[in-house]
Every structure is written in C-alpha cells, then in structure tokens.
PDB file of N, CA and C in Angstrom:
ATOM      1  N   UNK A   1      26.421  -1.326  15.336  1.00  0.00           N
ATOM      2  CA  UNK A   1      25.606  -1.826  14.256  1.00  0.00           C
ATOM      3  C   UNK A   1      24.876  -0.641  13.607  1.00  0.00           C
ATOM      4  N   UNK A   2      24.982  -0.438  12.311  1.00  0.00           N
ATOM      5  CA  UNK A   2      24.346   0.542  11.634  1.00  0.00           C
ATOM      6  C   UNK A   2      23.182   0.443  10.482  1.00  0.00           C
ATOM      7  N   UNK A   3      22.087   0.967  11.016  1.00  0.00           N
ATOM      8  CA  UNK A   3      20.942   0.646  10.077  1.00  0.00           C
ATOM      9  C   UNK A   3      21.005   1.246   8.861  1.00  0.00           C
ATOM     10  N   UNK A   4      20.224   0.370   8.039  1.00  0.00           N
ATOM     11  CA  UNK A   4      20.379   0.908   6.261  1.00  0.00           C
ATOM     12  C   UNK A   4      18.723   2.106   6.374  1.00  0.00           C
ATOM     13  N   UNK A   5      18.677   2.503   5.113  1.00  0.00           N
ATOM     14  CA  UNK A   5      17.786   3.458   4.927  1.00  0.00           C
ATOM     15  C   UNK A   5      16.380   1.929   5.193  1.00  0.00           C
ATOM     16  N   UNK A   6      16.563   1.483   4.464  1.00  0.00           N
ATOM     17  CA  UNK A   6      15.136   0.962   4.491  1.00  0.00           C
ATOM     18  C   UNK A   6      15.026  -0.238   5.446  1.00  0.00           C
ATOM     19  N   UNK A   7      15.961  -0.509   6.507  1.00  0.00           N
ATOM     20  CA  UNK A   7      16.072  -0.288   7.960  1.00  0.00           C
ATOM     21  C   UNK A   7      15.276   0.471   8.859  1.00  0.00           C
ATOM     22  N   UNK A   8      15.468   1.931   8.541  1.00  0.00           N
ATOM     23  CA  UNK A   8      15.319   3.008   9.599  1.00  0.00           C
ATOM     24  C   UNK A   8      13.625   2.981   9.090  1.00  0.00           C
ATOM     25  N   UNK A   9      13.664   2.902   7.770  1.00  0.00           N
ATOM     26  CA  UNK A   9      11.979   3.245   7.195  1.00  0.00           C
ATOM     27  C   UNK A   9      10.970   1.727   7.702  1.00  0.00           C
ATOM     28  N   UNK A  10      11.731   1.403   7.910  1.00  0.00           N
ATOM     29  CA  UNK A  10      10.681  -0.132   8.648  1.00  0.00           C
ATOM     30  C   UNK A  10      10.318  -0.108  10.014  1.00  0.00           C
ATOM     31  N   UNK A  11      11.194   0.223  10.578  1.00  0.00           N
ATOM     32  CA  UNK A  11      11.192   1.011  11.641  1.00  0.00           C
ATOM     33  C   UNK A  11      10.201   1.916  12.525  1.00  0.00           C
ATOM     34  N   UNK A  12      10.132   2.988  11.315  1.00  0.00           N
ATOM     35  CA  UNK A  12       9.803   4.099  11.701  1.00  0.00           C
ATOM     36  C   UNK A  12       7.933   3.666  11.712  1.00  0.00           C
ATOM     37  N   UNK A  13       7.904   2.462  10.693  1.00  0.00           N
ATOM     38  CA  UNK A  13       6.625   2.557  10.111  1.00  0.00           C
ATOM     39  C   UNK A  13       5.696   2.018  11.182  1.00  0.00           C
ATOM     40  N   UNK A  14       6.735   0.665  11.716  1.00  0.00           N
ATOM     41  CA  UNK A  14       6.331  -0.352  12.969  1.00  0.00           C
ATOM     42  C   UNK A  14       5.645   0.263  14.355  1.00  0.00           C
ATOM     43  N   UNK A  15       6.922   1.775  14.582  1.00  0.00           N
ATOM     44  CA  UNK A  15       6.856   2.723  15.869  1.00  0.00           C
ATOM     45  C   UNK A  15       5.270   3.402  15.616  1.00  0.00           C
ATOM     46  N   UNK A  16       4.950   3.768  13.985  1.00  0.00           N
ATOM     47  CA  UNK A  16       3.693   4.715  13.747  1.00  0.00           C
ATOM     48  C   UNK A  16       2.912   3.847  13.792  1.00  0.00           C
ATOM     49  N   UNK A  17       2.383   2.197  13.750  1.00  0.00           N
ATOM     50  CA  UNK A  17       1.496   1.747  13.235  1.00  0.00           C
ATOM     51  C   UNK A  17       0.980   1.468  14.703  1.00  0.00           C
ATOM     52  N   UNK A  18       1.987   1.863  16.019  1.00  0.00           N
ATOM     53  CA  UNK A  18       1.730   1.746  17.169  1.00  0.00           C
ATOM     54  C   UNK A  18       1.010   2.925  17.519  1.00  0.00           C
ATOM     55  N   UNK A  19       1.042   3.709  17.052  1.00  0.00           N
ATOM     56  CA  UNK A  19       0.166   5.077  17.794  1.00  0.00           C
ATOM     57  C   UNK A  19      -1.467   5.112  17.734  1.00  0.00           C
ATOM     58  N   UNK A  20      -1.572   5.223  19.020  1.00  0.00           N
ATOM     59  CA  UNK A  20      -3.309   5.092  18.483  1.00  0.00           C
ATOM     60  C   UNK A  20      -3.838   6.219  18.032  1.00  0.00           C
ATOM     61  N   UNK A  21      -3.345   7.724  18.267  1.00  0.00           N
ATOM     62  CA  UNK A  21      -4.041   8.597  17.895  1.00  0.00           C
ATOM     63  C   UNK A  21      -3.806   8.994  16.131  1.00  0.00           C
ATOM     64  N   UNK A  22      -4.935   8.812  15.668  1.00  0.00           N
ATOM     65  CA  UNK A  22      -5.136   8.198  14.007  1.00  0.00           C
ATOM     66  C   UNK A  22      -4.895  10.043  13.657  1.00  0.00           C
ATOM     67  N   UNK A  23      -4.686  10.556  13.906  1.00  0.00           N
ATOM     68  CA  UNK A  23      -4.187  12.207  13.177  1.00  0.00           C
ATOM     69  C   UNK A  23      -2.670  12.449  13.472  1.00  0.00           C
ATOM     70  N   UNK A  24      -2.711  12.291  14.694  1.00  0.00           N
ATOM     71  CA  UNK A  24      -0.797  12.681  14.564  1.00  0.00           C
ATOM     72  C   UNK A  24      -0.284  11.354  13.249  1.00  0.00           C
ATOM     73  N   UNK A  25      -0.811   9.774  13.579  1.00  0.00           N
ATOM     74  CA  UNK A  25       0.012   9.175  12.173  1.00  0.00           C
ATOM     75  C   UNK A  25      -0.472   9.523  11.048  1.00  0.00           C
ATOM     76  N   UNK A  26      -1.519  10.565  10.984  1.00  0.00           N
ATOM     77  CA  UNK A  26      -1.538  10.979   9.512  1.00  0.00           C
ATOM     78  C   UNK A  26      -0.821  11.931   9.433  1.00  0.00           C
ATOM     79  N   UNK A  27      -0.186  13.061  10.320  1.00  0.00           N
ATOM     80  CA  UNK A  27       0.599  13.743   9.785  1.00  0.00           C
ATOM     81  C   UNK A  27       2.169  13.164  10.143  1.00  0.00           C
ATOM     82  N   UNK A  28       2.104  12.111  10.340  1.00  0.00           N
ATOM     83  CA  UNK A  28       3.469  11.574  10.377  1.00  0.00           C
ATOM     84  C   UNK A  28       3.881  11.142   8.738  1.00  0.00           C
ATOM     85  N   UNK A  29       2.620  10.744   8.263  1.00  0.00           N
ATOM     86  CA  UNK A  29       2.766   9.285   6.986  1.00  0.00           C
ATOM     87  C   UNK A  29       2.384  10.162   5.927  1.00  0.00           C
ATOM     88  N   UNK A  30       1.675  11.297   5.842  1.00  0.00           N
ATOM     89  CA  UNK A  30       1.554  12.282   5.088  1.00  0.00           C
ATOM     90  C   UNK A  30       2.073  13.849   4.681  1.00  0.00           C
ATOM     91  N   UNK A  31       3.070  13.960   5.295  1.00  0.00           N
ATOM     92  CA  UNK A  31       3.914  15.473   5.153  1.00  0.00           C
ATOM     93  C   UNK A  31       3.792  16.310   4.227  1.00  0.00           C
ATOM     94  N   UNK A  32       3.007  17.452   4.527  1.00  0.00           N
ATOM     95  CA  UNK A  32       2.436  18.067   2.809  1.00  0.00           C
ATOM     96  C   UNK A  32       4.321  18.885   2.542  1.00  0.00           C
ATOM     97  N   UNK A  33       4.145  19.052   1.453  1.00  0.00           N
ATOM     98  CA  UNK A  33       5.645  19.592   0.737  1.00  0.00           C
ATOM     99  C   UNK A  33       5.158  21.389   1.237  1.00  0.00           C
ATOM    100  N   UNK A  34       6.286  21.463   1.565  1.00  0.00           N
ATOM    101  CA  UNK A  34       5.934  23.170   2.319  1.00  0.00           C
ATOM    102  C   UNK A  34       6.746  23.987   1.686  1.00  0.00           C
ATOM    103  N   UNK A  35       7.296  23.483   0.453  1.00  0.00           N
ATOM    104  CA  UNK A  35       7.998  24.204  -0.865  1.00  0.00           C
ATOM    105  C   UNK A  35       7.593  24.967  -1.858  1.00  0.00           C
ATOM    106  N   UNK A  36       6.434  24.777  -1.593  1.00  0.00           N
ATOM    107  CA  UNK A  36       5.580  24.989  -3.098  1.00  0.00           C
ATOM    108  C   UNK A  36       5.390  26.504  -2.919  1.00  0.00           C
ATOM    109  N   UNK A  37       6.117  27.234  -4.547  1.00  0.00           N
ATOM    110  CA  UNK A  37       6.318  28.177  -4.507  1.00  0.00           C
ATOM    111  C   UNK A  37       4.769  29.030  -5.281  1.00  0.00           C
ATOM    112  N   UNK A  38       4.364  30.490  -4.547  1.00  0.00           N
ATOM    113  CA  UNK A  38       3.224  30.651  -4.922  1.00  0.00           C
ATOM    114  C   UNK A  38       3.113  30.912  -6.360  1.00  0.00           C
ATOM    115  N   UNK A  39       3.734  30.735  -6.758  1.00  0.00           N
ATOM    116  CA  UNK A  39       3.769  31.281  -8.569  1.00  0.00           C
ATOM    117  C   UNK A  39       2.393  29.920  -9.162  1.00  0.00           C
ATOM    118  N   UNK A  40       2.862  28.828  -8.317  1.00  0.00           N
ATOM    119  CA  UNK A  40       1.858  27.752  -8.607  1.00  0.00           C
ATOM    120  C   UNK A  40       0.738  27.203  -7.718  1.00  0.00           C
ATOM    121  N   UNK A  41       0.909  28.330  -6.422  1.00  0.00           N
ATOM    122  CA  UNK A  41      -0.275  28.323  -6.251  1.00  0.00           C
ATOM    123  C   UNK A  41      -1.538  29.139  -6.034  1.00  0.00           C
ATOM    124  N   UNK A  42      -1.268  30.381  -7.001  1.00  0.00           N
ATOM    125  CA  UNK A  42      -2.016  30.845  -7.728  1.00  0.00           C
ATOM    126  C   UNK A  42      -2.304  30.832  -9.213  1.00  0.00           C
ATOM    127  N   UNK A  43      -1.709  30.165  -9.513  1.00  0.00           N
ATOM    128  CA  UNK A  43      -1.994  29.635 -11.321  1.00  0.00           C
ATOM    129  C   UNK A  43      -3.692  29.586 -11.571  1.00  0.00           C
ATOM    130  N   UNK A  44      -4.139  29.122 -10.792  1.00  0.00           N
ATOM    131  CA  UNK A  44      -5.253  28.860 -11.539  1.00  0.00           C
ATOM    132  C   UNK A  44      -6.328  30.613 -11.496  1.00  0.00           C
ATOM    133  N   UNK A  45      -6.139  31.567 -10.180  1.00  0.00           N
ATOM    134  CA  UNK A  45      -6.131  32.683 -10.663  1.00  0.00           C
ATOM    135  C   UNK A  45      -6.027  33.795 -11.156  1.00  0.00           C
ATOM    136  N   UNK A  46      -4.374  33.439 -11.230  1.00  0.00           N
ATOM    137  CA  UNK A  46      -3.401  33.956 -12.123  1.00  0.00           C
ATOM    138  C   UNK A  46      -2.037  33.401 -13.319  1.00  0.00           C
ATOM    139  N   UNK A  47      -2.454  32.440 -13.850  1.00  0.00           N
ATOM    140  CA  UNK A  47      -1.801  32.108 -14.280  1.00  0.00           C
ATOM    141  C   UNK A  47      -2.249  32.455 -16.086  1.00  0.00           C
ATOM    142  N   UNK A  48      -1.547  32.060 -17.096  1.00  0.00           N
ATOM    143  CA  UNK A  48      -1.637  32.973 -18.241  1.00  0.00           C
ATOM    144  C   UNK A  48      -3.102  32.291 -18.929  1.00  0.00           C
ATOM    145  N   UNK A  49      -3.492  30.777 -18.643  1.00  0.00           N
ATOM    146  CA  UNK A  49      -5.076  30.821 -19.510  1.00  0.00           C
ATOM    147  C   UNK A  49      -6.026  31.409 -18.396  1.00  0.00           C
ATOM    148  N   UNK A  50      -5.935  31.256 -17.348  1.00  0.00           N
ATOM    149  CA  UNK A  50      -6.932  32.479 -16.485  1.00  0.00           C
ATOM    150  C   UNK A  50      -6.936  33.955 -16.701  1.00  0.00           C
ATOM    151  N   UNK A  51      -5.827  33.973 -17.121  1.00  0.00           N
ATOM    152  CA  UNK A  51      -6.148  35.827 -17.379  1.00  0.00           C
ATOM    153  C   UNK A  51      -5.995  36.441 -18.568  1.00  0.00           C
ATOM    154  N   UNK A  52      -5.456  35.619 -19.421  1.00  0.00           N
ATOM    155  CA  UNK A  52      -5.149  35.874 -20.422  1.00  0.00           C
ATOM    156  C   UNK A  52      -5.877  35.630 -21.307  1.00  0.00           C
ATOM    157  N   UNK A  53      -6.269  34.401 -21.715  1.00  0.00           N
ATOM    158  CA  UNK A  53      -7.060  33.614 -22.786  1.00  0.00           C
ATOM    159  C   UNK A  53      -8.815  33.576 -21.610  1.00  0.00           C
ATOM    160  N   UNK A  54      -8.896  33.232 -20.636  1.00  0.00           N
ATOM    161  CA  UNK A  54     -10.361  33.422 -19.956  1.00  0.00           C
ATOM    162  C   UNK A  54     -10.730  34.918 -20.212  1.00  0.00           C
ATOM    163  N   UNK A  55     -10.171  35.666 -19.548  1.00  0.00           N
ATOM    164  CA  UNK A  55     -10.312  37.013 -19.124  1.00  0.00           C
ATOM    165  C   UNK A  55     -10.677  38.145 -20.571  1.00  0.00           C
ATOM    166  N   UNK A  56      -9.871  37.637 -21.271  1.00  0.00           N
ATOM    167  CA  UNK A  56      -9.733  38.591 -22.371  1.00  0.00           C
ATOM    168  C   UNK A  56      -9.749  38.208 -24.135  1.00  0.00           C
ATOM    169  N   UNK A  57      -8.730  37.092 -24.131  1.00  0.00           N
ATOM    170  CA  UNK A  57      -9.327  36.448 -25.758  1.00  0.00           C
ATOM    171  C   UNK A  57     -10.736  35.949 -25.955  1.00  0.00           C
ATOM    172  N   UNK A  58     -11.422  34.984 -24.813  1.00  0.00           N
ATOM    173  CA  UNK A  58     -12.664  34.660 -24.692  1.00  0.00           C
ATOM    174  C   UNK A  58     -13.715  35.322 -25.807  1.00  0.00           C
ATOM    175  N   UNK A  59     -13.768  36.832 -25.409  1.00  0.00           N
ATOM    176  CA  UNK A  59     -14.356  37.633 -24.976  1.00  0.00           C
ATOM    177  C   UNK A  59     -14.227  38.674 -26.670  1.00  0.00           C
ATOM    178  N   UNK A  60     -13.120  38.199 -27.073  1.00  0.00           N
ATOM    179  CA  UNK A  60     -13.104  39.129 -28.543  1.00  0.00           C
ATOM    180  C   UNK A  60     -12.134  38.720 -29.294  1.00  0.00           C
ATOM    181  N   UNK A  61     -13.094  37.734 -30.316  1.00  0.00           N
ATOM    182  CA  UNK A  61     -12.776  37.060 -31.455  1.00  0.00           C
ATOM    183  C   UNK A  61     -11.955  37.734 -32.416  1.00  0.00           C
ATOM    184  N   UNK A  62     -11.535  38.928 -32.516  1.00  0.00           N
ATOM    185  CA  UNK A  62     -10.533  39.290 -33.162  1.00  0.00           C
ATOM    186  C   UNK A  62      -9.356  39.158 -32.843  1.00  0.00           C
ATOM    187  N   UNK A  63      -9.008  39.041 -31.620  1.00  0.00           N
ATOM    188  CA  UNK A  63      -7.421  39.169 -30.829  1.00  0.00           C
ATOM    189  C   UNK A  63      -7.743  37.604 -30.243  1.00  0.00           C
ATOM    190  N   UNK A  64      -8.982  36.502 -30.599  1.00  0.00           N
ATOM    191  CA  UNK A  64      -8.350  35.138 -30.394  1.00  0.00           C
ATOM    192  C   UNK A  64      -7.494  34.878 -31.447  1.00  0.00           C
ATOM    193  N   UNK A  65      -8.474  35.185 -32.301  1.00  0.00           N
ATOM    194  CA  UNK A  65      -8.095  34.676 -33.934  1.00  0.00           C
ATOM    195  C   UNK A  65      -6.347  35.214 -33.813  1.00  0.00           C
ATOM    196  N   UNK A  66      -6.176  36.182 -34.059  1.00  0.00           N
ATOM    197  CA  UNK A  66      -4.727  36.815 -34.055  1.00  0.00           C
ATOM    198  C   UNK A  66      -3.998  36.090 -32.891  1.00  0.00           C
ATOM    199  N   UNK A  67      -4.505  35.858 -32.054  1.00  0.00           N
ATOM    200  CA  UNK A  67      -3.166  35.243 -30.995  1.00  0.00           C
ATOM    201  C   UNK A  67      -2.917  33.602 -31.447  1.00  0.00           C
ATOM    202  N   UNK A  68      -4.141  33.060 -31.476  1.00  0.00           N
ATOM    203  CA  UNK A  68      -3.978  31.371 -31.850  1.00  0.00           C
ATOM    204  C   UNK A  68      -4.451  31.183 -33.496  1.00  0.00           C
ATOM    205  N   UNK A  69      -4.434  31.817 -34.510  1.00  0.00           N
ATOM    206  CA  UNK A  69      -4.537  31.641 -35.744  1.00  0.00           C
ATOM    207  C   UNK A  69      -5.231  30.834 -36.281  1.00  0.00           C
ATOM    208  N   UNK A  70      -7.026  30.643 -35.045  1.00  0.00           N
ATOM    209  CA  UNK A  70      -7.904  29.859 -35.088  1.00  0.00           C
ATOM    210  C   UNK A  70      -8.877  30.631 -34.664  1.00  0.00           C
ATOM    211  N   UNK A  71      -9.965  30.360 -35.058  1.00  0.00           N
ATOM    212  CA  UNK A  71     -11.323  31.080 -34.687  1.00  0.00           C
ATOM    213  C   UNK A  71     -11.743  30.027 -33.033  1.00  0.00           C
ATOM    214  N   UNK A  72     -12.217  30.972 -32.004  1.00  0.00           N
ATOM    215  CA  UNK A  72     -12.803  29.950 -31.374  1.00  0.00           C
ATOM    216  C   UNK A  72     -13.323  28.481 -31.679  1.00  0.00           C
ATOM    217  N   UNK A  73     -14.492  28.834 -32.726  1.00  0.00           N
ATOM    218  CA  UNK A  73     -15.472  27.963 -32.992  1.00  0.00           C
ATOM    219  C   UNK A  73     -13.813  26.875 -33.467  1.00  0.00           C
ATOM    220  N   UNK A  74     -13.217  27.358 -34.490  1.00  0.00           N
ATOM    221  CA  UNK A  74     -12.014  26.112 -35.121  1.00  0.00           C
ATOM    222  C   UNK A  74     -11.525  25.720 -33.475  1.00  0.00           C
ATOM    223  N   UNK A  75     -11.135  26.579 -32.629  1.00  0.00           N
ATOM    224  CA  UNK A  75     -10.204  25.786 -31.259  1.00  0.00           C
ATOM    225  C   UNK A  75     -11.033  24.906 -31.045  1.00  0.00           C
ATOM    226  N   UNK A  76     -12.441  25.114 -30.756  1.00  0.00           N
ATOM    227  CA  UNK A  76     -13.189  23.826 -30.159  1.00  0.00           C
ATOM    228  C   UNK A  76     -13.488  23.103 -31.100  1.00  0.00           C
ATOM    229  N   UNK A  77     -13.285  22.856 -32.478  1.00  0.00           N
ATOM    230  CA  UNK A  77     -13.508  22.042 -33.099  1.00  0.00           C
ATOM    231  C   UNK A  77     -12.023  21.125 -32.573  1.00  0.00           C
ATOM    232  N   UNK A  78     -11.348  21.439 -33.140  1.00  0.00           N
ATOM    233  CA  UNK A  78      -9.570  20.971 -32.799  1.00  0.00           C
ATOM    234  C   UNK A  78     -10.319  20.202 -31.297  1.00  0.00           C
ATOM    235  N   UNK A  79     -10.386  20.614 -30.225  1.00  0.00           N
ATOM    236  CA  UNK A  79     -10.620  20.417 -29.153  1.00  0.00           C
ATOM    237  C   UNK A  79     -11.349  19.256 -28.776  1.00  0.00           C
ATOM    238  N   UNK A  80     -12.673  19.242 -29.090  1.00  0.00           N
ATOM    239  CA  UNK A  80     -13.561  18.063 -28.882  1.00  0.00           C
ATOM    240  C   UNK A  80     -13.171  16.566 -29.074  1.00  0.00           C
ATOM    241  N   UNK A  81     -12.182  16.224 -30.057  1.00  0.00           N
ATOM    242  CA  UNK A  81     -12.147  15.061 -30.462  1.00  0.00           C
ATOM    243  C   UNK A  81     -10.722  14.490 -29.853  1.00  0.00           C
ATOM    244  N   UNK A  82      -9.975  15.642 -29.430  1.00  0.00           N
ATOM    245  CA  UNK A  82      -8.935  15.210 -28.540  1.00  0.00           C
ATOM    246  C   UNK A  82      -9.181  14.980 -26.801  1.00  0.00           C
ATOM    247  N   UNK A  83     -10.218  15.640 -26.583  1.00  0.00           N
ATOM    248  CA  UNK A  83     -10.394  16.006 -25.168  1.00  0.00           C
ATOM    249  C   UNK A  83      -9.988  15.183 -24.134  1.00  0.00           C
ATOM    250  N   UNK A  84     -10.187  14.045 -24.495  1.00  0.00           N
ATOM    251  CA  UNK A  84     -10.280  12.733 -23.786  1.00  0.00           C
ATOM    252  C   UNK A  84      -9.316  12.594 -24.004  1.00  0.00           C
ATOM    253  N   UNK A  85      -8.281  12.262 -25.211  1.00  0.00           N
ATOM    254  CA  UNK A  85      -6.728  11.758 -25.087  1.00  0.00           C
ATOM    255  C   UNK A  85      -6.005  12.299 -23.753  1.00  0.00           C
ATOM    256  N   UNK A  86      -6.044  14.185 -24.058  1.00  0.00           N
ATOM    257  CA  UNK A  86      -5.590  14.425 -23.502  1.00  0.00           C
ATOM    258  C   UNK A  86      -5.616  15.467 -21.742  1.00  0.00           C
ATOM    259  N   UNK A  87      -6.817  14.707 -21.554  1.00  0.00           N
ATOM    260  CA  UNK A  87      -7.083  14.988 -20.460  1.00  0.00           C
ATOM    261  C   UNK A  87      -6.159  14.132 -18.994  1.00  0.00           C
ATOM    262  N   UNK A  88      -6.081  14.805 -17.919  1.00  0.00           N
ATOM    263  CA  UNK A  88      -5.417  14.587 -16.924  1.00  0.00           C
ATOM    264  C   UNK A  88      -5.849  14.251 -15.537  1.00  0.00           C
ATOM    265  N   UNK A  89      -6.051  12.935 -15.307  1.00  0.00           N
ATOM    266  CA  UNK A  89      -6.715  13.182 -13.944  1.00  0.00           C
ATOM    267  C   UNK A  89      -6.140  13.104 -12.554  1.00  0.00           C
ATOM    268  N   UNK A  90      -6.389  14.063 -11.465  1.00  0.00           N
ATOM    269  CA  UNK A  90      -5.573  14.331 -10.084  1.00  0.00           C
ATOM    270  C   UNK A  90      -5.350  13.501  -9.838  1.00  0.00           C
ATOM    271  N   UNK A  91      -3.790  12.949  -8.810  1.00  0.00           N
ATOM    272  CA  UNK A  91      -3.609  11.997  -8.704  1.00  0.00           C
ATOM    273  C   UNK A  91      -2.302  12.912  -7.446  1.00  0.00           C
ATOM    274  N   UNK A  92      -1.387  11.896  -6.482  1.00  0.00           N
ATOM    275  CA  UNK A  92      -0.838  12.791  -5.440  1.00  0.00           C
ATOM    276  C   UNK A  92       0.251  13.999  -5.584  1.00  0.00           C
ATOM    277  N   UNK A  93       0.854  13.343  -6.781  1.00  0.00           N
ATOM    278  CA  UNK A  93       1.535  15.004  -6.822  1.00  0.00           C
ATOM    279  C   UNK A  93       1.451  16.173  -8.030  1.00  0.00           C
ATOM    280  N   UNK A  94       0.053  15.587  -8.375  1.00  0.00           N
ATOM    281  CA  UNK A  94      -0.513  16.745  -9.797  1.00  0.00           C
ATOM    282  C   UNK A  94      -1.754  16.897  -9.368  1.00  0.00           C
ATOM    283  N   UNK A  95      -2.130  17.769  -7.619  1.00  0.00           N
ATOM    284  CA  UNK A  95      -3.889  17.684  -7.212  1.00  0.00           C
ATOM    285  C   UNK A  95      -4.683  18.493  -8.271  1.00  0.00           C
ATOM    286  N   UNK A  96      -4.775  19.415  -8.788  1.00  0.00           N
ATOM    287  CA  UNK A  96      -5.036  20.177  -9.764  1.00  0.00           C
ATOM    288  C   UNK A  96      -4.020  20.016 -11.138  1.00  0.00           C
ATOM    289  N   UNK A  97      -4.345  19.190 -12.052  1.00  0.00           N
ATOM    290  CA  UNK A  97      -3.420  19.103 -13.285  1.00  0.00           C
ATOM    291  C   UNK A  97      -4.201  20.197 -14.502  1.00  0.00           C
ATOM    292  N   UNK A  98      -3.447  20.703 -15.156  1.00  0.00           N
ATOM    293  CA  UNK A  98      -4.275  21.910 -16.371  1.00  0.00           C
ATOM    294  C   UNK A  98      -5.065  20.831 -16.952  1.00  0.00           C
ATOM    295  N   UNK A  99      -6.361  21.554 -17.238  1.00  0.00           N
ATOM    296  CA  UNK A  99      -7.260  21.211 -18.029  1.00  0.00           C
ATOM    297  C   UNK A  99      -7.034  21.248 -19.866  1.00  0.00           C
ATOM    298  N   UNK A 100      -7.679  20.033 -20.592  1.00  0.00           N
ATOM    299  CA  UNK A 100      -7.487  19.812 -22.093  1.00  0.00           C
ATOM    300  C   UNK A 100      -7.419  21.583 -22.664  1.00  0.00           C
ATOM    301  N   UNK A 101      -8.622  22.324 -22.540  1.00  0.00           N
ATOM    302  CA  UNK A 101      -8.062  23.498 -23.074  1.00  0.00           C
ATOM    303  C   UNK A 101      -6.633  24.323 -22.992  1.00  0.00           C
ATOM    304  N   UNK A 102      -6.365  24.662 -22.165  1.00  0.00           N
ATOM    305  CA  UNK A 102      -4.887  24.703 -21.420  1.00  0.00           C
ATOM    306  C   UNK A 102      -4.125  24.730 -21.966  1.00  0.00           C
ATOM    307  N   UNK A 103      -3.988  23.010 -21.880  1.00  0.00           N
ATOM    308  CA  UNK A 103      -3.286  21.514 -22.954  1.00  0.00           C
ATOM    309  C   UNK A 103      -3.025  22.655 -24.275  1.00  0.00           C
ATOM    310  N   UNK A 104      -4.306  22.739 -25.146  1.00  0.00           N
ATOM    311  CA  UNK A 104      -4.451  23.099 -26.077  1.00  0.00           C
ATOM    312  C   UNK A 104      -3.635  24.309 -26.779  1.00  0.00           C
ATOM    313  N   UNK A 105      -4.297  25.376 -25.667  1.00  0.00           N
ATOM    314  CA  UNK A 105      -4.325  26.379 -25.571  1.00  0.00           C
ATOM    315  C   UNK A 105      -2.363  26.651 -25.645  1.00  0.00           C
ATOM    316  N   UNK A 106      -1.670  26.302 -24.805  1.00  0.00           N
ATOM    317  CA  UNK A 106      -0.538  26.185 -24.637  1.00  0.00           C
ATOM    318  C   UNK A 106       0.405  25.742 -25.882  1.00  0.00           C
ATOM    319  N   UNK A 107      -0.315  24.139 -26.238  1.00  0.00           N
ATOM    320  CA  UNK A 107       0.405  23.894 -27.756  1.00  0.00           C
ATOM    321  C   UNK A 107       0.508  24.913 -28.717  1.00  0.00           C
ATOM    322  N   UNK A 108      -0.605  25.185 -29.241  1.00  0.00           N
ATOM    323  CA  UNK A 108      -0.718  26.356 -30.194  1.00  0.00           C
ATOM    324  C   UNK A 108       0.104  27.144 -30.359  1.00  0.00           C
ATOM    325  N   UNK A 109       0.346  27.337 -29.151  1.00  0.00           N
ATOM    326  CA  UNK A 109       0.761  28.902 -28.925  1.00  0.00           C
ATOM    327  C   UNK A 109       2.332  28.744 -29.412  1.00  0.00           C
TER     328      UNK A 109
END
C-alpha cells in the first residue's frame, strides 16, 4: 500500500502534534530556508538605496537631481501621496520587504 503526498503530510503532522517538547515541533513545522543567498542578506547594508542613494545622493543635491531628474524636495513630493499605496508589509516570505522610497527610488530610475 502506498501513501499519497498528502497522506505522508497528515501523518507527519499527527506524529508532531504528539511531541511534547514545544521547540523541537517548532523546528520540525518551521524550517528556515538555508538558501538564501548573501547578496540578499546584506541588501539592506549593502544594497544600491543604502549606499548609493542613502550614502551619497542624500547628501548632494546636484548628483540627486542628475541621477533621478527630480529635486529631492520634487521626490518627496511624488512620494507622500503614494506612500501608503505602495507600501509593503512583512509577512512569511518577504520579513523585510523594500521600503516606499526604494519602491520609488527604483521606478525612476
């Protein structure tokens, strides 16, 4: 007799819901992804609006203007009234999602 997938997953769930020790079934029922390549998980201190647009356009309104063909003050105008559309909130497989500037920042470009 051969079990189907969602067989084996009923199963498996019945055997965990038996364990009393409440940490091993969390790392049974929770398996973090051990894939994740560091390119993304350093983005947020290296990735191109952290170092690029934080670090350095921020900072001198001549080379914003020239890179995004907007004055600060215009990005955050643009900015404010979308913020909320397009904002993103964490959820299990986006724990850190880019922030509306970002968003922004990225379109433009």
């Amino acid at each position: 007799m051969s079990l189907t997938n969602l067989q084996k997953k009923k199963t498996l769930l019945l055997l965990l819901e038996e364990i009393d020790d409440e940490e091993l079934l969390m790392k049974f029922m929770f398996k973090k992804n051990q894939n994740v390549h560091d390119m993304f998980q350093t983005r947020k201190s290296e990735g191109f609006f952290s170092v690029l647009i934080e670090k350095h356009l921020f900072r001198d309104q001549r080379k914003f203007r020239e890179f995004f063909r907007l004055s600060y003050d215009q990005f955050t105008y643009v900015l404010n009234p979308i913020e909320d559309d397009i904002k993103c909130n964490a959820y299990n497989r986006h724990k850190e999602p880019i922030n509306p500037a970002e968003k922004l920042a990225l379109t433009l470009r």
